[in-house]
Protein backbone atom coordinates (compact mmCIF):
# COMPACT_ATOMS: atom_id res chain seq x y z
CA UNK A 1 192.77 170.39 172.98
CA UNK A 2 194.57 167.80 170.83
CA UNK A 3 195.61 164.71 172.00
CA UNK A 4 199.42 165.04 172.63
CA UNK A 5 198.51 168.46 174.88
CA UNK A 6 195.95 166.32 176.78
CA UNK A 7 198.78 163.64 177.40
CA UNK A 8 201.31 165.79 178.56
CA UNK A 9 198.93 167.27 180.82
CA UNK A 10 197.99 163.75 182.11
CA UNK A 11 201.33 163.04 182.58
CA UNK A 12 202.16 166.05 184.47
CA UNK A 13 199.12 165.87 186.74
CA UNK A 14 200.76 161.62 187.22
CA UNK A 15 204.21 163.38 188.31
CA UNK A 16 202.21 165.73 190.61
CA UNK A 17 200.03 163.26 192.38
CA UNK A 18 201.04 159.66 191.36
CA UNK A 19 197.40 159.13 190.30
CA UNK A 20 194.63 160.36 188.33
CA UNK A 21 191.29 159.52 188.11
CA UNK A 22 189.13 159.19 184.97
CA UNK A 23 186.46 161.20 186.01
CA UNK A 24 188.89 163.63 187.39
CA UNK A 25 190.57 164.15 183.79
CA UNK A 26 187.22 164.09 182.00
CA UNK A 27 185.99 167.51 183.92
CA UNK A 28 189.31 168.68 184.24
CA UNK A 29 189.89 168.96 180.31
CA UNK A 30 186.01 168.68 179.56
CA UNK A 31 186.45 165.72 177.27
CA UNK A 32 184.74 162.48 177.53
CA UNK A 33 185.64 160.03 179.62
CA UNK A 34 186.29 157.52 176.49
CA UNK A 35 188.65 160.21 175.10
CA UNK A 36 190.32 159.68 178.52
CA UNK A 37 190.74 156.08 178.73
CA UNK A 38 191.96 155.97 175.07
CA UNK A 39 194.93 158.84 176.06
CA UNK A 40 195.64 156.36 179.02
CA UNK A 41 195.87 153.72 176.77
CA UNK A 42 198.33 155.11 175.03
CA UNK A 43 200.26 156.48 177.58
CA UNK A 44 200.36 152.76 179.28
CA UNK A 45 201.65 151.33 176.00
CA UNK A 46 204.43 154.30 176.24
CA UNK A 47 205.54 152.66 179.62
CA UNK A 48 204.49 156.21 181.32
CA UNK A 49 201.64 154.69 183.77
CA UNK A 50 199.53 151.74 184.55
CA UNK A 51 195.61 151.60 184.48
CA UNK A 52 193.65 151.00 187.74
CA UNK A 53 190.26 151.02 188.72
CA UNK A 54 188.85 154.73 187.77
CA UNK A 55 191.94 155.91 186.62
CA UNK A 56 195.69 155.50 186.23
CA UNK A 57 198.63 155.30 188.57
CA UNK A 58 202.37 156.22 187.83
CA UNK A 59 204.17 153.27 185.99
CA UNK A 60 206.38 153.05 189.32
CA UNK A 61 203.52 152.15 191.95
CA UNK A 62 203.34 148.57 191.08
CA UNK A 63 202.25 146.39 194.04
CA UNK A 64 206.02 144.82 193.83
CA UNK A 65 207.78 148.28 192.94
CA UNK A 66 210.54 148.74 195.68
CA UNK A 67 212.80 151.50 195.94
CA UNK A 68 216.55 151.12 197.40
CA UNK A 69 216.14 152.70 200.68
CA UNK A 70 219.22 154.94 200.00
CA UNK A 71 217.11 156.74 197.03
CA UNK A 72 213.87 156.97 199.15
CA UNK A 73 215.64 159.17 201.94
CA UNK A 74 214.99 162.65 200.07
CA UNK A 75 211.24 162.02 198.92
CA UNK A 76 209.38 163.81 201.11
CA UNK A 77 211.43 164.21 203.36
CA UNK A 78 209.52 167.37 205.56
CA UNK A 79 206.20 165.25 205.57
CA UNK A 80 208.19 162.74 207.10
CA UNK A 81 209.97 165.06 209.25
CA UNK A 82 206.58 166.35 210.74
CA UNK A 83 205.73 162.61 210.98
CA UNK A 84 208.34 161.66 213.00
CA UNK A 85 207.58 164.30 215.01
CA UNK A 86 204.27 163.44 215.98
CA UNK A 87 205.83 160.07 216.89
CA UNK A 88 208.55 161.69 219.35
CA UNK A 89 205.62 162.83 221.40
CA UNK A 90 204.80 159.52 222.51
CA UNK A 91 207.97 159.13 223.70
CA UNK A 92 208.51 162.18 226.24
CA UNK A 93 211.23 162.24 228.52
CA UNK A 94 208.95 160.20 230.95
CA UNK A 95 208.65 156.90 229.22
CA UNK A 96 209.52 153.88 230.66
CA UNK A 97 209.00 150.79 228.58
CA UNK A 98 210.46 149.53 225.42
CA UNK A 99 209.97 150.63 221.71
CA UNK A 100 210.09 148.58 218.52
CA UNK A 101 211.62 150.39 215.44
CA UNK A 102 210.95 148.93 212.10
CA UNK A 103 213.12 149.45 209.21
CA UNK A 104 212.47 152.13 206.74
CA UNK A 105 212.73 156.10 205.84
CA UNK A 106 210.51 157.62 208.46
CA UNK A 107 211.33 155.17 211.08
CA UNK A 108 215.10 156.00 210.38
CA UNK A 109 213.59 159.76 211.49
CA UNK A 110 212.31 158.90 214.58
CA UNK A 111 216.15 156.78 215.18
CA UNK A 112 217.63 159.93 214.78
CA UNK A 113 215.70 161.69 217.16
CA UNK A 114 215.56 158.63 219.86
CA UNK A 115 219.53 159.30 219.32
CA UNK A 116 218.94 162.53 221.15
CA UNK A 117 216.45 161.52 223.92
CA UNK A 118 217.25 162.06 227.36
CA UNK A 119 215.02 160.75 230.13
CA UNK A 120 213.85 162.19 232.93
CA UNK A 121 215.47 160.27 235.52
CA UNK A 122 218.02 158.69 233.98
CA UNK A 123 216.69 155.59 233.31
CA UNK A 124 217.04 153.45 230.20
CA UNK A 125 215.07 153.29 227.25
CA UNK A 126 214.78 149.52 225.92
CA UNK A 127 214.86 150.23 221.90
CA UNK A 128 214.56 146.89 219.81
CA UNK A 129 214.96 147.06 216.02
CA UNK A 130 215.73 145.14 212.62
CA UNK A 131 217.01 147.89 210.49
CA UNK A 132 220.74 147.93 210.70
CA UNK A 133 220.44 152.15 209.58
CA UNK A 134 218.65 152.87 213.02
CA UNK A 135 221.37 150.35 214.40
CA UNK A 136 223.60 152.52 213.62
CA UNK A 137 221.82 156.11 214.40
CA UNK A 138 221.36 155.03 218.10
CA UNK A 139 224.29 152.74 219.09
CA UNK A 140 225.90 155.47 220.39
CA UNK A 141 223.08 156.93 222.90
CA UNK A 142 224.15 155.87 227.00
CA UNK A 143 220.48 156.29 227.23
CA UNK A 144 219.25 153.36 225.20
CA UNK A 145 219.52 149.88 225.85
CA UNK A 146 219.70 148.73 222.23
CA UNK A 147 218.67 145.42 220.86
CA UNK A 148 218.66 144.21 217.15
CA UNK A 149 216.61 141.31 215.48
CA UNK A 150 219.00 139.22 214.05
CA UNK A 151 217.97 137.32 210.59
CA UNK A 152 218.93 137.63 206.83
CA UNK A 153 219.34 141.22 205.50
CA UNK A 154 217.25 142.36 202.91
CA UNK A 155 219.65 145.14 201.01
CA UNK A 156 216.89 147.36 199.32
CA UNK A 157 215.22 148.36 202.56
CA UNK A 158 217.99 147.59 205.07
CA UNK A 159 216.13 145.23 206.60
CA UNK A 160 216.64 141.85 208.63
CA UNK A 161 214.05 139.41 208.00
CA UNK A 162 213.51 135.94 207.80
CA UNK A 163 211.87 132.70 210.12
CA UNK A 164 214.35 133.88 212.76
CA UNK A 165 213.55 137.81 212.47
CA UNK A 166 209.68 136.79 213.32
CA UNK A 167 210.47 133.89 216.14
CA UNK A 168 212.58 136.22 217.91
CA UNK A 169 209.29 139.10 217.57
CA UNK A 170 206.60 136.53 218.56
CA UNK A 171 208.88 136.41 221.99
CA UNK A 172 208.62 139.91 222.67
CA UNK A 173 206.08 142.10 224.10
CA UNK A 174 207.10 146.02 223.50
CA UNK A 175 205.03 149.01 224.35
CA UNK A 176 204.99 150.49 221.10
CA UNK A 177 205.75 149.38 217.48
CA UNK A 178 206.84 152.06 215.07
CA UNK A 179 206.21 150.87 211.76
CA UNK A 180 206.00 151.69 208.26
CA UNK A 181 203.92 150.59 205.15
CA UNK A 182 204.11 150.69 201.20
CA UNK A 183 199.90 151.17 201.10
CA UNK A 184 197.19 151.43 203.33
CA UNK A 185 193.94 151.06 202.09
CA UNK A 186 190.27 150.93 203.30
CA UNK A 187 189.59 147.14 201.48
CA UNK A 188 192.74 145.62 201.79
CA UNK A 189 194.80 147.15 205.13
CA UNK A 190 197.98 147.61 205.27
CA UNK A 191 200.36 146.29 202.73
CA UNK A 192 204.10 146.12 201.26
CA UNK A 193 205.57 144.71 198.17
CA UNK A 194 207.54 141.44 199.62
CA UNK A 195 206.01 138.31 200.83
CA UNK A 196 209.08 137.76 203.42
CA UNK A 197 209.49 141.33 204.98
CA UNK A 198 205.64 141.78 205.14
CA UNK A 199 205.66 138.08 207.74
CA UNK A 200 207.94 140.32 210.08
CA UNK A 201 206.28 143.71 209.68
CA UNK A 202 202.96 141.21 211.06
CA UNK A 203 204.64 140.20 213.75
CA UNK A 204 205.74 143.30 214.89
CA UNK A 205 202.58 144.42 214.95
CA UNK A 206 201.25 141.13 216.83
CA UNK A 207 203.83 141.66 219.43
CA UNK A 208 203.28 144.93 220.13
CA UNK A 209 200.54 146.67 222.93
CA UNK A 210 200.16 149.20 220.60
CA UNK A 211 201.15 149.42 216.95
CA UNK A 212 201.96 152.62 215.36
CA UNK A 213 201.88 153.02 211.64
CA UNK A 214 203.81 155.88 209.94
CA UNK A 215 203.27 156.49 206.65
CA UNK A 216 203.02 159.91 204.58
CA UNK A 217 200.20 160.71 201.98
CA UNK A 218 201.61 159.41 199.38
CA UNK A 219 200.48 156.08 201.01
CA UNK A 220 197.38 156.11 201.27
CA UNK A 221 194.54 154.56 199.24
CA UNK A 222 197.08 152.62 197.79
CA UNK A 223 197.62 148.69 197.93
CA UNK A 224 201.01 146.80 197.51
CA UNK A 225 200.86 143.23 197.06
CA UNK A 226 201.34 141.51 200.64
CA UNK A 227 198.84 142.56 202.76
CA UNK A 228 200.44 142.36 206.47
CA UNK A 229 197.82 143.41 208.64
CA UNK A 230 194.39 144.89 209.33
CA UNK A 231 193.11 148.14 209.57
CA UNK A 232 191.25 146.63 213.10
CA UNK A 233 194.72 145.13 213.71
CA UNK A 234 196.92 148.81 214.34
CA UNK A 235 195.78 151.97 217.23
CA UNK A 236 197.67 154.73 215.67
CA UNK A 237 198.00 156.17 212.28
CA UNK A 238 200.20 159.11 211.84
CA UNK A 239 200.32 160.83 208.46
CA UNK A 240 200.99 164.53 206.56
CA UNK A 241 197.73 164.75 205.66
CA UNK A 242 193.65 164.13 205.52
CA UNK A 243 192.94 160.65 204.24
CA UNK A 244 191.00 160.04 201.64
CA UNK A 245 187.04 159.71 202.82
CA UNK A 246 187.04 156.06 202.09
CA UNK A 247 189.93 155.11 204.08
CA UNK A 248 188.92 157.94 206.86
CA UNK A 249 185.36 155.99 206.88
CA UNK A 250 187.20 152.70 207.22
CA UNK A 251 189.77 153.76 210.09
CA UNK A 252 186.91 154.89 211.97
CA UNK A 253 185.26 152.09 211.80
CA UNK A 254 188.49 150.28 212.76
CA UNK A 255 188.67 152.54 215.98
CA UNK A 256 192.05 153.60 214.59
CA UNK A 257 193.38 156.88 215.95
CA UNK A 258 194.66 159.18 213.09
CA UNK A 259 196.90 161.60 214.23
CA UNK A 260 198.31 164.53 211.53
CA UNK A 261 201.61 166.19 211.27
């Protein structure tokens, strides 16, 4: 196989996955694994990936790499459909408590569906949230009593943030925290690419009895660059798919329940 077939073919497997492995490649295309790390190389230098431990991941999975929140709608949208879900169960018509949405895709998911809930008895649902998109998805519900966490927007995830964002959280005590997450990884936790949003995404999962992390496939085993909490620190992890045995070795350990969609 000559080298440009063996690129393309790296590259394609990088569009499938967002991540090869060197080991993976080297059996894959029975080649060395020096042969493997030199097409890497070049494929870096072409701007078409970055080099990680043991492999390679797409050039757009840097631990700062954010995507506008408008764009990240689409991707994967049915895993995070089946997510949110999974998430709606723990919110039957029954409940009586309050819920903490955070901002982000799948979260936005489980807005839309809180939109529709109905309780049993008519009684209120107390929904608090700092995502002005699930603001907007459930200000319309008589069956929610609706509270947003005022602070300074952040425009590529929707988010409000800030010193007052987190005072605000440390004052609250809700039932359940929906959140979401860039990475989650068995050595580093949970993480996301801002410094700022990641001090509110900790207190939100400080505040809460018991945090709920959503967070498709595509997430895991991977690291952003602010880590914002423990694996020990979160109860619930729902997800699309197995995790990786590392990470499934380290929830475990964590006493983390892992639910899949």
């Amino acid at each position: 196989m000559y080298a440009t077939e063996r690129q393309d073919r790296i590259a394609r497997a990088l569009a499938a996955d967002g991540r090869v492995s060197v080991s993976g490649l080297s059996a894959d295309m029975d080649v060395t694994a020096e042969t493997v790390r030199r097409d890497l190389d070049v494929l870096e230098l072409a701007g078409l990936l970055r080099r990680v431990h043991g492999g390679a991941v797409a050039s757009s999975r840097g631990s700062v790499t954010e995507i506008a929140i408008g764009e990240r709608r689409s991707e994967h949208h049915a895993a995070k459909s089946a997510i949110a879900e999974i998430a709606m169960r723990m919110l039957p018509p029954t409940f009586r408590g309050s819920v903490l949405l955070d901002a982000g895709t799948t979260t936005a998911l489980v807005a839309e569906r809180l939109a529709a809930w109905t309780p049993s008895d008519g009684q209120q649902l107390t929904v608090i949230t700092n995502s002005v998109q699930n603001l907007v998805a459930l200000d319309k519900s008589p069956h929610l009593d609706l509270h947003l966490i005022g602070g300074r927007l952040r425009g590529i995830t929707g988010a409000l943030v800030g010193n007052a964002a987190v005072a605000q959280l440390e004052a609250l005590r809700p039932d359940i925290s929906f959140l979401g997450a860039n990475g989650i990884s068995a050595g580093f936790g949970l993480s996301t690419p801002d410094e700022i949003e990641g001090a509110v995404k900790s207190a939100m999962v400080r505040s809460a009895r018991r945090a709920v992390v959503l967070a498709d496939a595509t997430k895991l085993g991977q690291e952003a660059l602010v880590r914002f909490a423990a694996l020990d620190e979160i109860d619930t992890l729902v997800t699309d798919n197995r995790t990786p045995s590392a990470l499934s070795d380290a929830l475990e350990l964590a006493e983390v329940e892992v639910l899949c969609a």
